[in-house]
Every structure is written in structure tokens, then in C-alpha cells.
PDB file of N, CA and C in Angstrom:
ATOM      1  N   UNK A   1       0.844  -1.184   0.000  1.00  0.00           N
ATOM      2  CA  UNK A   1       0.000   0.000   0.000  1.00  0.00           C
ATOM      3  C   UNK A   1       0.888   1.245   0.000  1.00  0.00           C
ATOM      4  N   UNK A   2       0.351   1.903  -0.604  1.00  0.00           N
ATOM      5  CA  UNK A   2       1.516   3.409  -0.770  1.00  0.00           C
ATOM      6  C   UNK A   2       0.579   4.464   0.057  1.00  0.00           C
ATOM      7  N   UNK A   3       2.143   5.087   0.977  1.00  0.00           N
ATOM      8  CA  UNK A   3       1.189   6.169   2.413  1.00  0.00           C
ATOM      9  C   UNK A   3       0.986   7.199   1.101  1.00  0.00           C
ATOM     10  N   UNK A   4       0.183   7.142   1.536  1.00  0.00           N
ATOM     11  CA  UNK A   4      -1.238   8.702   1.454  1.00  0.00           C
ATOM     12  C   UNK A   4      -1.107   9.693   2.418  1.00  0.00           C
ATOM     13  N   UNK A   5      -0.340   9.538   3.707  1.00  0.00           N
ATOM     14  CA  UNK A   5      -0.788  10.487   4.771  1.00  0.00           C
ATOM     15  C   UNK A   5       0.594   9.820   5.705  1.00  0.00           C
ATOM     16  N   UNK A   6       1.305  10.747   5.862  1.00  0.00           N
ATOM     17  CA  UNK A   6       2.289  10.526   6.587  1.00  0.00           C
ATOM     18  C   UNK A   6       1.882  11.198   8.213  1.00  0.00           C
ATOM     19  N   UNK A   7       0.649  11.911   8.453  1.00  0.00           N
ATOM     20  CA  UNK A   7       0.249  12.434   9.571  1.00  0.00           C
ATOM     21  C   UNK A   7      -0.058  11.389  10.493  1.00  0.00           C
ATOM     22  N   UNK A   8      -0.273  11.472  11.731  1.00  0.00           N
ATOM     23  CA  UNK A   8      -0.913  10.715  13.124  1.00  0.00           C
ATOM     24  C   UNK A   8      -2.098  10.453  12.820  1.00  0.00           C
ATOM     25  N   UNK A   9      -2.924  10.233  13.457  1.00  0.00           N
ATOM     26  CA  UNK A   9      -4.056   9.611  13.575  1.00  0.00           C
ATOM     27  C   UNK A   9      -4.255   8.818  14.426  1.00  0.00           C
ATOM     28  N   UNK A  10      -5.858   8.499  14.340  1.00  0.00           N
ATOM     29  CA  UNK A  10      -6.651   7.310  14.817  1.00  0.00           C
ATOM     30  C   UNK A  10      -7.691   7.003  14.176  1.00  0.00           C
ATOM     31  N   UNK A  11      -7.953   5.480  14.305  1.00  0.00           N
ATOM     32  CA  UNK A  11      -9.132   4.979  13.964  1.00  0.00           C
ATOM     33  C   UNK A  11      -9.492   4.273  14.662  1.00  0.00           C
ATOM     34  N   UNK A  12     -11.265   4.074  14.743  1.00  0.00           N
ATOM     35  CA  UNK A  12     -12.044   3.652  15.637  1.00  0.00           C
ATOM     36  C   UNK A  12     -12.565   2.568  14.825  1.00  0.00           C
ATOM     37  N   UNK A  13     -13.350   1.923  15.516  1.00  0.00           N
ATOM     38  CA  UNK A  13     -13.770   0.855  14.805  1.00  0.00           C
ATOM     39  C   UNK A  13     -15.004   0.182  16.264  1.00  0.00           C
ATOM     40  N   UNK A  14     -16.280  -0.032  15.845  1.00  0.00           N
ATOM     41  CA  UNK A  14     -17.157  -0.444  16.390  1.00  0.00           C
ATOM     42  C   UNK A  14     -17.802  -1.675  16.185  1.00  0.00           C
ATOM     43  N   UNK A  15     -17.723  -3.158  16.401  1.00  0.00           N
ATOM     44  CA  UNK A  15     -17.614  -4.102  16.282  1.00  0.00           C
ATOM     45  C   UNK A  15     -18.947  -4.831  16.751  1.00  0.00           C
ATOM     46  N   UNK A  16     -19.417  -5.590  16.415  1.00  0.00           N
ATOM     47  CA  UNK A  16     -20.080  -6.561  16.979  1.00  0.00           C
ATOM     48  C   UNK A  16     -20.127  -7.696  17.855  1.00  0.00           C
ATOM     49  N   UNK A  17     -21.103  -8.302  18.524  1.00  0.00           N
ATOM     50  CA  UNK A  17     -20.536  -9.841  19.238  1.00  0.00           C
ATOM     51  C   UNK A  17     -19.722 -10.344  18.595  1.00  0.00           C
ATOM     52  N   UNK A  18     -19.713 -10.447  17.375  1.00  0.00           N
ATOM     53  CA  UNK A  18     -18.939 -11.495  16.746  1.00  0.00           C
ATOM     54  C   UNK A  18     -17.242 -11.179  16.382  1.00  0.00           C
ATOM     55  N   UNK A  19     -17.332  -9.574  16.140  1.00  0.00           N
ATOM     56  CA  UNK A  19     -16.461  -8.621  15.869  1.00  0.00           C
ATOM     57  C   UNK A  19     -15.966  -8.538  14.529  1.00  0.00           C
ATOM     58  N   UNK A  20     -17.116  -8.697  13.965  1.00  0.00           N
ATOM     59  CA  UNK A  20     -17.418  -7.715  12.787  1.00  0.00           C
ATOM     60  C   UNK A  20     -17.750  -6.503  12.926  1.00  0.00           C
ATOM     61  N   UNK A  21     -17.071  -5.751  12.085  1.00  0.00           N
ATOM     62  CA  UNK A  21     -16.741  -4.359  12.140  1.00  0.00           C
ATOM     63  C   UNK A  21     -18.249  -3.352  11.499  1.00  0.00           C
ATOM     64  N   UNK A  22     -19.035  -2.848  12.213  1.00  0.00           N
ATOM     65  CA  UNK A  22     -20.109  -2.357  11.904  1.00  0.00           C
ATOM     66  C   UNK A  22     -20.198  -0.549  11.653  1.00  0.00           C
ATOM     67  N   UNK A  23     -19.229   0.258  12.045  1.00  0.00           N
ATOM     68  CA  UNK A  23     -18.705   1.170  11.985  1.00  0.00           C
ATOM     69  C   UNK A  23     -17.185   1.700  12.494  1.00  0.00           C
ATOM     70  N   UNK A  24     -16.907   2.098  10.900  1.00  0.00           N
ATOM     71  CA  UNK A  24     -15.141   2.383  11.377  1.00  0.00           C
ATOM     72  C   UNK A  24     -15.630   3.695  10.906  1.00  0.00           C
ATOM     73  N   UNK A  25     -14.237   4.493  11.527  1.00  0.00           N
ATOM     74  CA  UNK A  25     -14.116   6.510  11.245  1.00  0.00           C
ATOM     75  C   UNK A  25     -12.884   6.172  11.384  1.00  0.00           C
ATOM     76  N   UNK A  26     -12.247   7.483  10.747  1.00  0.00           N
ATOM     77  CA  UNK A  26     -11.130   8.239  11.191  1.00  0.00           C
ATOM     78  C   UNK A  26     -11.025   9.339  11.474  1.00  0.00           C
ATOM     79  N   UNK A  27     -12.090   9.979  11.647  1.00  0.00           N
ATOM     80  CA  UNK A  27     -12.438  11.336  11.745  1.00  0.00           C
ATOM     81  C   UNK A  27     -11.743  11.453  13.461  1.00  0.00           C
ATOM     82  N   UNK A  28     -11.433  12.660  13.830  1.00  0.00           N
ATOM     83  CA  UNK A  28     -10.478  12.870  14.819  1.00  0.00           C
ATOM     84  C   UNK A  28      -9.617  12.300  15.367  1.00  0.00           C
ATOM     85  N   UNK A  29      -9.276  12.739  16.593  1.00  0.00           N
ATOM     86  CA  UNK A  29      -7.564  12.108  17.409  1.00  0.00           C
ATOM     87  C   UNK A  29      -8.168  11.836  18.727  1.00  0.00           C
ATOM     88  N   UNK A  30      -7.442  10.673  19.043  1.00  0.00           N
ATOM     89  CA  UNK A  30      -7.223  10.804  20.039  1.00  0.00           C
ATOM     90  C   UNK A  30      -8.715  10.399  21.374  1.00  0.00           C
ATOM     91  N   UNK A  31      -8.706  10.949  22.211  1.00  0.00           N
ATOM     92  CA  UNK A  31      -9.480  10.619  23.293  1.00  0.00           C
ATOM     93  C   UNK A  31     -10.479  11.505  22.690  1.00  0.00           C
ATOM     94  N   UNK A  32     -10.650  12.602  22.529  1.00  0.00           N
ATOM     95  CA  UNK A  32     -11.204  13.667  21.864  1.00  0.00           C
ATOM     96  C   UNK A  32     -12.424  12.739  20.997  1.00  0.00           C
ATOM     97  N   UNK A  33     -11.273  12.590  19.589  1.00  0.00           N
ATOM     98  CA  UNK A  33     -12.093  12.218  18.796  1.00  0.00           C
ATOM     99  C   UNK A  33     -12.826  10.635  19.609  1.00  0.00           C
ATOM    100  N   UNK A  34     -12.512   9.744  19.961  1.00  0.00           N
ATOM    101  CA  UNK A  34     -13.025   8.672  20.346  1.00  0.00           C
ATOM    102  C   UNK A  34     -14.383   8.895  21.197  1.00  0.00           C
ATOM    103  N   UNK A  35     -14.513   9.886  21.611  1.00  0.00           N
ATOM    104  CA  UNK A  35     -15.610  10.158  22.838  1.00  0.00           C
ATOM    105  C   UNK A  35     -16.717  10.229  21.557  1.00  0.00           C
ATOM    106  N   UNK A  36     -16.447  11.537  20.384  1.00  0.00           N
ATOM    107  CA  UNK A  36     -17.080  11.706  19.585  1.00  0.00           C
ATOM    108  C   UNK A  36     -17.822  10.512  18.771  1.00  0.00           C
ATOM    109  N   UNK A  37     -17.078   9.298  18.551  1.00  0.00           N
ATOM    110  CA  UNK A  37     -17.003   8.061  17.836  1.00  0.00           C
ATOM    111  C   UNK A  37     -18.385   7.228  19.014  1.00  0.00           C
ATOM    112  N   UNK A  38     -18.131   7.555  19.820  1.00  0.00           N
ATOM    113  CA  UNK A  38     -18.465   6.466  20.867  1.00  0.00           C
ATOM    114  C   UNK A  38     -19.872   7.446  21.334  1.00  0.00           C
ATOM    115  N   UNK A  39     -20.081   8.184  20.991  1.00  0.00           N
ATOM    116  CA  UNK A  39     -21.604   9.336  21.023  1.00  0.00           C
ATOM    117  C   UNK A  39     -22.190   8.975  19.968  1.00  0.00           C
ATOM    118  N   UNK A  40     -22.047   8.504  18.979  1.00  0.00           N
ATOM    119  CA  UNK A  40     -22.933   8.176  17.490  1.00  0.00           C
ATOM    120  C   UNK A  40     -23.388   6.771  17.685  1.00  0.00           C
ATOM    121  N   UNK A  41     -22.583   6.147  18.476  1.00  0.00           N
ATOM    122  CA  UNK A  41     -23.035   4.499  18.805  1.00  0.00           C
ATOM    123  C   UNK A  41     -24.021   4.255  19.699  1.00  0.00           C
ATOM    124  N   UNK A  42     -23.794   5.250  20.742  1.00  0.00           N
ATOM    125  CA  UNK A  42     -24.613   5.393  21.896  1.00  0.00           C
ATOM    126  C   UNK A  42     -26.069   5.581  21.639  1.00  0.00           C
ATOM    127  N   UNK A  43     -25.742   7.177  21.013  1.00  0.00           N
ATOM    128  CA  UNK A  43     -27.172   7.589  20.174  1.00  0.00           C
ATOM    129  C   UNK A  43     -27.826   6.587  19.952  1.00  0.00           C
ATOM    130  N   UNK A  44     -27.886   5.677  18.688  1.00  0.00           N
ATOM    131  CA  UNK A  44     -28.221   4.563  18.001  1.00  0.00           C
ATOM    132  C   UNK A  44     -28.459   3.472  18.690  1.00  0.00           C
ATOM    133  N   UNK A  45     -27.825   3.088  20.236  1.00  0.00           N
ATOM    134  CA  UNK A  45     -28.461   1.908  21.027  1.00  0.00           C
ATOM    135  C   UNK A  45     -29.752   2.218  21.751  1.00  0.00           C
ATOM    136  N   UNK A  46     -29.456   3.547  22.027  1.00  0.00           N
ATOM    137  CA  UNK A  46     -30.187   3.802  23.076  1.00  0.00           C
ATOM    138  C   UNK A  46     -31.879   4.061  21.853  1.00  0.00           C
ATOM    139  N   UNK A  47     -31.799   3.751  21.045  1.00  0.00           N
ATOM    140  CA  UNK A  47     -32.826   3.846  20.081  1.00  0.00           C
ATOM    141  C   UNK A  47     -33.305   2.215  20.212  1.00  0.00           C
ATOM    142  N   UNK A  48     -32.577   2.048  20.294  1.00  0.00           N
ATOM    143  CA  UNK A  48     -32.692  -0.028  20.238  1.00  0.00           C
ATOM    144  C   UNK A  48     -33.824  -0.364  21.098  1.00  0.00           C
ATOM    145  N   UNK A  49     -34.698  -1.255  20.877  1.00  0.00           N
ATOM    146  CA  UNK A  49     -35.410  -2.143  22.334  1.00  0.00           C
ATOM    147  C   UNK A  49     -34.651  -3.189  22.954  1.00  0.00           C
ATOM    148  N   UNK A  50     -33.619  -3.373  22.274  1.00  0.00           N
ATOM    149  CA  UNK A  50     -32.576  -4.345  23.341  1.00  0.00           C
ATOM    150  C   UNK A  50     -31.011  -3.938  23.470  1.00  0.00           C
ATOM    151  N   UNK A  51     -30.388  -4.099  24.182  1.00  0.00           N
ATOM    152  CA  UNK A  51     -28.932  -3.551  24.085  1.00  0.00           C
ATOM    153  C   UNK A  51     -27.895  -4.493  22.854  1.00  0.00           C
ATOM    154  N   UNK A  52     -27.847  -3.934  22.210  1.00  0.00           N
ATOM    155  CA  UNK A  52     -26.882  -4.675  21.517  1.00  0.00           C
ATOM    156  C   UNK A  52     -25.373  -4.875  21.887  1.00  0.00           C
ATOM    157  N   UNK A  53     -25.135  -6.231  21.484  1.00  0.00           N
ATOM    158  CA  UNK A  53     -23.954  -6.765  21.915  1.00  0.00           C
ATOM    159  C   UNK A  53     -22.679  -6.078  20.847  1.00  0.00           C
ATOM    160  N   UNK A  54     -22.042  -4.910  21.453  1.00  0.00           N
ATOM    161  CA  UNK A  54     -20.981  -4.041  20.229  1.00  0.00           C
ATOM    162  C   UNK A  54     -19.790  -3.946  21.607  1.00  0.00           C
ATOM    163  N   UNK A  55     -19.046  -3.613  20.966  1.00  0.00           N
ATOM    164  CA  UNK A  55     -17.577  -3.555  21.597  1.00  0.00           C
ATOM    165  C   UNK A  55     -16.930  -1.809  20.865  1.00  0.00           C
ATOM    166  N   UNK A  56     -16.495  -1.111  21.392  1.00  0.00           N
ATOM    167  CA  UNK A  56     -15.208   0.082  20.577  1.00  0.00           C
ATOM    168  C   UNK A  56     -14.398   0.106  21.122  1.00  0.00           C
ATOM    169  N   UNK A  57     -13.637   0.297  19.828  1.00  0.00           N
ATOM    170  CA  UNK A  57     -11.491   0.197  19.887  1.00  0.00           C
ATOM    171  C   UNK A  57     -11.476   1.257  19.130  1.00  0.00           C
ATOM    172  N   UNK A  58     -10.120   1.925  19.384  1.00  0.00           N
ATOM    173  CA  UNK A  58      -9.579   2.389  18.919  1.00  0.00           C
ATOM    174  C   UNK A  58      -8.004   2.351  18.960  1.00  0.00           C
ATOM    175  N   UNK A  59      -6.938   2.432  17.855  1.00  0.00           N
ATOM    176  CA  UNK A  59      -6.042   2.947  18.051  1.00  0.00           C
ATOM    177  C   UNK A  59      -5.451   4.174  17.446  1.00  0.00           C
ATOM    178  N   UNK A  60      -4.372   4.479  18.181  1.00  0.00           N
ATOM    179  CA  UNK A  60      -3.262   5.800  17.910  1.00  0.00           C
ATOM    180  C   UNK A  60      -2.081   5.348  17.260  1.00  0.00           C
ATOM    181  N   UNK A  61      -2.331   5.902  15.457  1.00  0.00           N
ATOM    182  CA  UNK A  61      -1.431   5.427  14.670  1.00  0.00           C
ATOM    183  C   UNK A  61      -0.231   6.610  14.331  1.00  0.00           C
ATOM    184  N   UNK A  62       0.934   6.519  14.301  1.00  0.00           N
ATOM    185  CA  UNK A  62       1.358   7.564  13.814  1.00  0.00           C
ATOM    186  C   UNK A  62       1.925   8.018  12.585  1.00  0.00           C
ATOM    187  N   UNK A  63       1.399   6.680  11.677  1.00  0.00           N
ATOM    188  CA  UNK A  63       1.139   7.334  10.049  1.00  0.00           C
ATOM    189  C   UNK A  63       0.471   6.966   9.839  1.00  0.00           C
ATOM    190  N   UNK A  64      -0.553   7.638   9.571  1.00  0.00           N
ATOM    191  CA  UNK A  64      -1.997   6.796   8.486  1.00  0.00           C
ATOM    192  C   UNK A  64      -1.607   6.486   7.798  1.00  0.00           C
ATOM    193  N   UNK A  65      -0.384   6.408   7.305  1.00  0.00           N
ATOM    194  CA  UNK A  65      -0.472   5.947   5.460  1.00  0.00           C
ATOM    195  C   UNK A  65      -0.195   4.400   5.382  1.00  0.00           C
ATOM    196  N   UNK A  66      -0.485   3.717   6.853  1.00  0.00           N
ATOM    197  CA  UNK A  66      -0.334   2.308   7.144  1.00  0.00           C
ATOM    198  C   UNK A  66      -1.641   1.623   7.255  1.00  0.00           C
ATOM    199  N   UNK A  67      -2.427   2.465   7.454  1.00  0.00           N
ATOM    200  CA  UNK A  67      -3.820   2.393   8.108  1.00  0.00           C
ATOM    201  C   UNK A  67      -4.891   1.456   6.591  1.00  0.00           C
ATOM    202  N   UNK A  68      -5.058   0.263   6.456  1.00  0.00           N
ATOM    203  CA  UNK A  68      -5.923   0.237   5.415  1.00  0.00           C
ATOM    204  C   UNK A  68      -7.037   1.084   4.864  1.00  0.00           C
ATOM    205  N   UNK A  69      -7.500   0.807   3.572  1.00  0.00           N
ATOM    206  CA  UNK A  69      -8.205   2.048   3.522  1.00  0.00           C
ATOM    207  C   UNK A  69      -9.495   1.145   3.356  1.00  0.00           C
ATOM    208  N   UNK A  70     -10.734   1.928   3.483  1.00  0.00           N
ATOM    209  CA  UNK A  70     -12.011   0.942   3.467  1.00  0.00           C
ATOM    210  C   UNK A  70     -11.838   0.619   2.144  1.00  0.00           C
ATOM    211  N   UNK A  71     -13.218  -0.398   1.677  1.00  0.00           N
ATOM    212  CA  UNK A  71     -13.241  -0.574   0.660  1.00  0.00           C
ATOM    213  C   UNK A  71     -14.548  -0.277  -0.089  1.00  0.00           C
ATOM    214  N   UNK A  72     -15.171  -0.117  -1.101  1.00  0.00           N
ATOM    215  CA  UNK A  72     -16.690   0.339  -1.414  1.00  0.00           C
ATOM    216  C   UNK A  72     -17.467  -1.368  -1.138  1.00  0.00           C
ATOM    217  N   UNK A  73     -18.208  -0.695  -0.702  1.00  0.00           N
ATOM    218  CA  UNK A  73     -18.861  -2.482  -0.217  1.00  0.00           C
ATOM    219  C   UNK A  73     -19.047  -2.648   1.405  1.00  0.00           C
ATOM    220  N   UNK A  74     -18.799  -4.267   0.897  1.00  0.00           N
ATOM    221  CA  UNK A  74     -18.865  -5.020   2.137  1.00  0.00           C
ATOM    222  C   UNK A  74     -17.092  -4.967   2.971  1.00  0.00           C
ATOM    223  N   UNK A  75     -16.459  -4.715   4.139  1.00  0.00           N
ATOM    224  CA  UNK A  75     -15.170  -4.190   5.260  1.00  0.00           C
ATOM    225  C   UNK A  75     -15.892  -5.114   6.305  1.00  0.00           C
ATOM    226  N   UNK A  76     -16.001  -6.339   5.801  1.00  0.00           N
ATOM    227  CA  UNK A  76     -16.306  -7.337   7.399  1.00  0.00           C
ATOM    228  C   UNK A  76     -14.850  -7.575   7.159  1.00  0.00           C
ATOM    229  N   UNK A  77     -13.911  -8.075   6.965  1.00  0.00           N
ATOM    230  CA  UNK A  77     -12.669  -8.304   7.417  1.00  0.00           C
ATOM    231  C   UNK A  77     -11.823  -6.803   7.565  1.00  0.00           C
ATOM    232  N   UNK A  78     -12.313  -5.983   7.381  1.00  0.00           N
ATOM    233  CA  UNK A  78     -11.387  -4.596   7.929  1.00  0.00           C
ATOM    234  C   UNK A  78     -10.771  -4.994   9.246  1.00  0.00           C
ATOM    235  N   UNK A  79     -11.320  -5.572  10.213  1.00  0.00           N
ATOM    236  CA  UNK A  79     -10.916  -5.609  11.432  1.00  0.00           C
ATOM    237  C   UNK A  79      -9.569  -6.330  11.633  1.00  0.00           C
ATOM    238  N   UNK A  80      -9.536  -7.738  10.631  1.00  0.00           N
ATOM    239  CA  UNK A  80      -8.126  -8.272  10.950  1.00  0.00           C
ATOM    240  C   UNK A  80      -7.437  -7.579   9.989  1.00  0.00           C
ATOM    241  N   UNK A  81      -7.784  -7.176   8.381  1.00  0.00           N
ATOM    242  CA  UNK A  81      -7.041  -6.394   7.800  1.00  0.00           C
ATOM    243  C   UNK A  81      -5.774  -5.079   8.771  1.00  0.00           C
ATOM    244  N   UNK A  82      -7.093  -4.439   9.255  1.00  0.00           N
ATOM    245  CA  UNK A  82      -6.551  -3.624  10.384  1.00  0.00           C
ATOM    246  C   UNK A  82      -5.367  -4.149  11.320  1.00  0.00           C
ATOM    247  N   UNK A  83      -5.550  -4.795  12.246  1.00  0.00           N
ATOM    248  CA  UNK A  83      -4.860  -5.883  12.892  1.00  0.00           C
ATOM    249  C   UNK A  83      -3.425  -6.517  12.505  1.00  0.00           C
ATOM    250  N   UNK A  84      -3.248  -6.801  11.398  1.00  0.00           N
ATOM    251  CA  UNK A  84      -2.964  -7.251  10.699  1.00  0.00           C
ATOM    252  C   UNK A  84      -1.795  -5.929  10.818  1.00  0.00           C
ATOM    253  N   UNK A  85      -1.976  -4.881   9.872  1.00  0.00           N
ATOM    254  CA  UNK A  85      -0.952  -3.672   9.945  1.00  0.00           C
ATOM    255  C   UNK A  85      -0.576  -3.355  10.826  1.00  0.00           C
ATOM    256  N   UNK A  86      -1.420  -3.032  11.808  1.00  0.00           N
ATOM    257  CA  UNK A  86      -0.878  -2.597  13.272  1.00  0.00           C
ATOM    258  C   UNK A  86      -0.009  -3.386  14.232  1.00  0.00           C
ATOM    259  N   UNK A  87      -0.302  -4.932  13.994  1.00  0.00           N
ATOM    260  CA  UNK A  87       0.573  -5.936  14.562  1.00  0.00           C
ATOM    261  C   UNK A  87       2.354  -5.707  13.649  1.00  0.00           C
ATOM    262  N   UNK A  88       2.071  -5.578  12.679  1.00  0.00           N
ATOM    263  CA  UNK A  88       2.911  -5.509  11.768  1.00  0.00           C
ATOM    264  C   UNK A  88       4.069  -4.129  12.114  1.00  0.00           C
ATOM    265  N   UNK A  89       3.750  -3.037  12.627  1.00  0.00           N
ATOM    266  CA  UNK A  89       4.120  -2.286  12.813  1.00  0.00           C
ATOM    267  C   UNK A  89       4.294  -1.760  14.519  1.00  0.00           C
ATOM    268  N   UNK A  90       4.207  -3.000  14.980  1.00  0.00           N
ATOM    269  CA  UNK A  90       4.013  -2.880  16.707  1.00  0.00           C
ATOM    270  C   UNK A  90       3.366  -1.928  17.284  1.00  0.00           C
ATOM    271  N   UNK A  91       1.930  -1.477  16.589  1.00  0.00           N
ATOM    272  CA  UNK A  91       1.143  -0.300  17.270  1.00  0.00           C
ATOM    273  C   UNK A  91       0.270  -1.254  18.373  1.00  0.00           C
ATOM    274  N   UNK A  92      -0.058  -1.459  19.299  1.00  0.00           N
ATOM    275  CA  UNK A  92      -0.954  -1.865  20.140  1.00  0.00           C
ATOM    276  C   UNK A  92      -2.324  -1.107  20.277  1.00  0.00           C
ATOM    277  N   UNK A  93      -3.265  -1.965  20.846  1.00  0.00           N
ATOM    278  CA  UNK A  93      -5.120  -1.369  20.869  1.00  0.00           C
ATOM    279  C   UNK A  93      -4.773  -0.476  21.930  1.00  0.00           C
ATOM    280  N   UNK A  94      -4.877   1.099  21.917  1.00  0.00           N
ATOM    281  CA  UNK A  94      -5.129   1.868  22.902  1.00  0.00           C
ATOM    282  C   UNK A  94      -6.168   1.795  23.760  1.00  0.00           C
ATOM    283  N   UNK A  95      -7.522   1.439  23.270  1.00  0.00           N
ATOM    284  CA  UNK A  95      -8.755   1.242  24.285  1.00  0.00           C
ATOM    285  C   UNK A  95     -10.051   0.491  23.303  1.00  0.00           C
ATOM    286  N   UNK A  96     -10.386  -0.773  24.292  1.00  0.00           N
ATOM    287  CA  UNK A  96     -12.030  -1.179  23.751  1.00  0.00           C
ATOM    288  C   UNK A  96     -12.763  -0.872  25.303  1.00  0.00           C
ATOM    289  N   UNK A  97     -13.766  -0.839  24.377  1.00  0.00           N
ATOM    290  CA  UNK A  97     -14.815  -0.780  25.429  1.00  0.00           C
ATOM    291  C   UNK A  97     -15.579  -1.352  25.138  1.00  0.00           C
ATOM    292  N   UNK A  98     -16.543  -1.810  25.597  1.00  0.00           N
ATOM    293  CA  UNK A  98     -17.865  -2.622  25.798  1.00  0.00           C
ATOM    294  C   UNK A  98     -18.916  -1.505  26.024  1.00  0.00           C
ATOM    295  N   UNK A  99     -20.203  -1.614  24.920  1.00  0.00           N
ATOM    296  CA  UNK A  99     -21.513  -0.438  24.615  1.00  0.00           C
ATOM    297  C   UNK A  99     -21.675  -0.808  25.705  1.00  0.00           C
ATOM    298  N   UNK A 100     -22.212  -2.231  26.564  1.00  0.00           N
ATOM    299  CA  UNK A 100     -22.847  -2.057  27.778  1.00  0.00           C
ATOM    300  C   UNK A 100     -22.343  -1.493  28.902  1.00  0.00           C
ATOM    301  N   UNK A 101     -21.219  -0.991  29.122  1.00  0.00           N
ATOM    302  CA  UNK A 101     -20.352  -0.612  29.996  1.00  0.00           C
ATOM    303  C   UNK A 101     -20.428   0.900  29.946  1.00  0.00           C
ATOM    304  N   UNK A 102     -19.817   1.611  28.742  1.00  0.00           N
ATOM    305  CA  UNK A 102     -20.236   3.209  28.292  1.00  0.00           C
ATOM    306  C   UNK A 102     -22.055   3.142  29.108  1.00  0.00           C
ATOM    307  N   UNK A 103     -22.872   2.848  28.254  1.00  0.00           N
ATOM    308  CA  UNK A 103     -24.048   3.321  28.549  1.00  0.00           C
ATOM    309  C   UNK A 103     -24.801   2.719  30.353  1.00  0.00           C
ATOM    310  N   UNK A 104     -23.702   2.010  31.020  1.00  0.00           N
ATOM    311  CA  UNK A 104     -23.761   2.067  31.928  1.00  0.00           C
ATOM    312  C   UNK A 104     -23.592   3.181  32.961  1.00  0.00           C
ATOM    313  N   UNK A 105     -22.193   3.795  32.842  1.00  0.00           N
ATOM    314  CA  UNK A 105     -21.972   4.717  33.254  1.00  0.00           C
ATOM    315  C   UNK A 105     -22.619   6.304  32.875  1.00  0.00           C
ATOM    316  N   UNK A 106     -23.302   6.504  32.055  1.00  0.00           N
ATOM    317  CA  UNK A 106     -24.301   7.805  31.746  1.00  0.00           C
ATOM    318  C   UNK A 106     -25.200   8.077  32.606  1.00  0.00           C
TER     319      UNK A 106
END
């Protein structure tokens, strides 16, 4: 893959029981942006009649231009794709969380 973006970053990624990847962003940094990431999920459960079983990660990359890029379609394997680079480049998961846990604490 050829970097596109030699800048920092993060990407989030919102997963399922199974951990299939049901919403990824890259939109902001950091704790910042992740709160933001993790407010659009919230929104959307709390719409739910049952809690859904989702998980959010994120990590802190410091070149995107490592970062896979989505694809038009179906990104159920984005997650090990993802994984996959970041292992590759010794970035570690900065933070998951568990939806039931966030919307616990509100």
C-alpha cells in the first residue's frame, strides 16, 4: 500500500458480538475524537429495544499511510485487515470498550 498520509491519527472501529466491524471513522484524534465516535453508537443503542452486543477500539497510529483504507462495499474483514498492519508495525489497541459498559456509566 503506498502512504497517502504521513500524519498521526486514529481509527475507531465499532464491532459486533462477533467482531465484525459495523462502523469504522477516522475522523479525529485521540481521546477527543473517540468520545465523539463512541456518542454516534450510543445515540443509536439507546434507540434499540434491546442492548446490543458491540464492543469500541480504537487505536493511535502515527502514520496513516499504514492504516488500510475501506473498501466500497462489504469491510467485514477490515478488522483483521486492520490488525494485521498494526501488529505488523508494533502499534498496540489503545482502548475497547464494551456499549454495555459506556451506557452504563451515563
Amino acid at each position: 500500500m503506498e502512504k497517502e498520509n504521513t500524519n498521526g491519527g486514529s481509527v475507531y472501529v465499532t464491532v459486533d458480538g462477533r467482531f465484525n466491524p459495523v462502523h469504522v471513522s477516522m475522523k479525529g484524534t485521540g481521546e477527543e475524537g473517540f468520545l465523539e465516535f463512541m456518542r454516534e453508537d450510543v445515540e443509536r443503542a439507546l434507540k434499540e429495544t434491546e442492548m446490543p452486543a458491540m464492543g469500541m477500539m480504537y487505536y493511535n497510529v502515527p502514520d496513516m499511510g499504514i492504516v488500510p483504507q475501506l473498501r466500497e462495499g462489504n469491510n467485514g474483514d477490515y478488522l483483521q485487515r486492520l490488525e494485521k498492519a498494526m501488529d505488523g508495525h508494533g502499534i498496540e489497541l489503545h482502548r475497547y470498550l464494551r456499549l454495555s459498559e459506556v451506557l452504563y456509566c451515563l
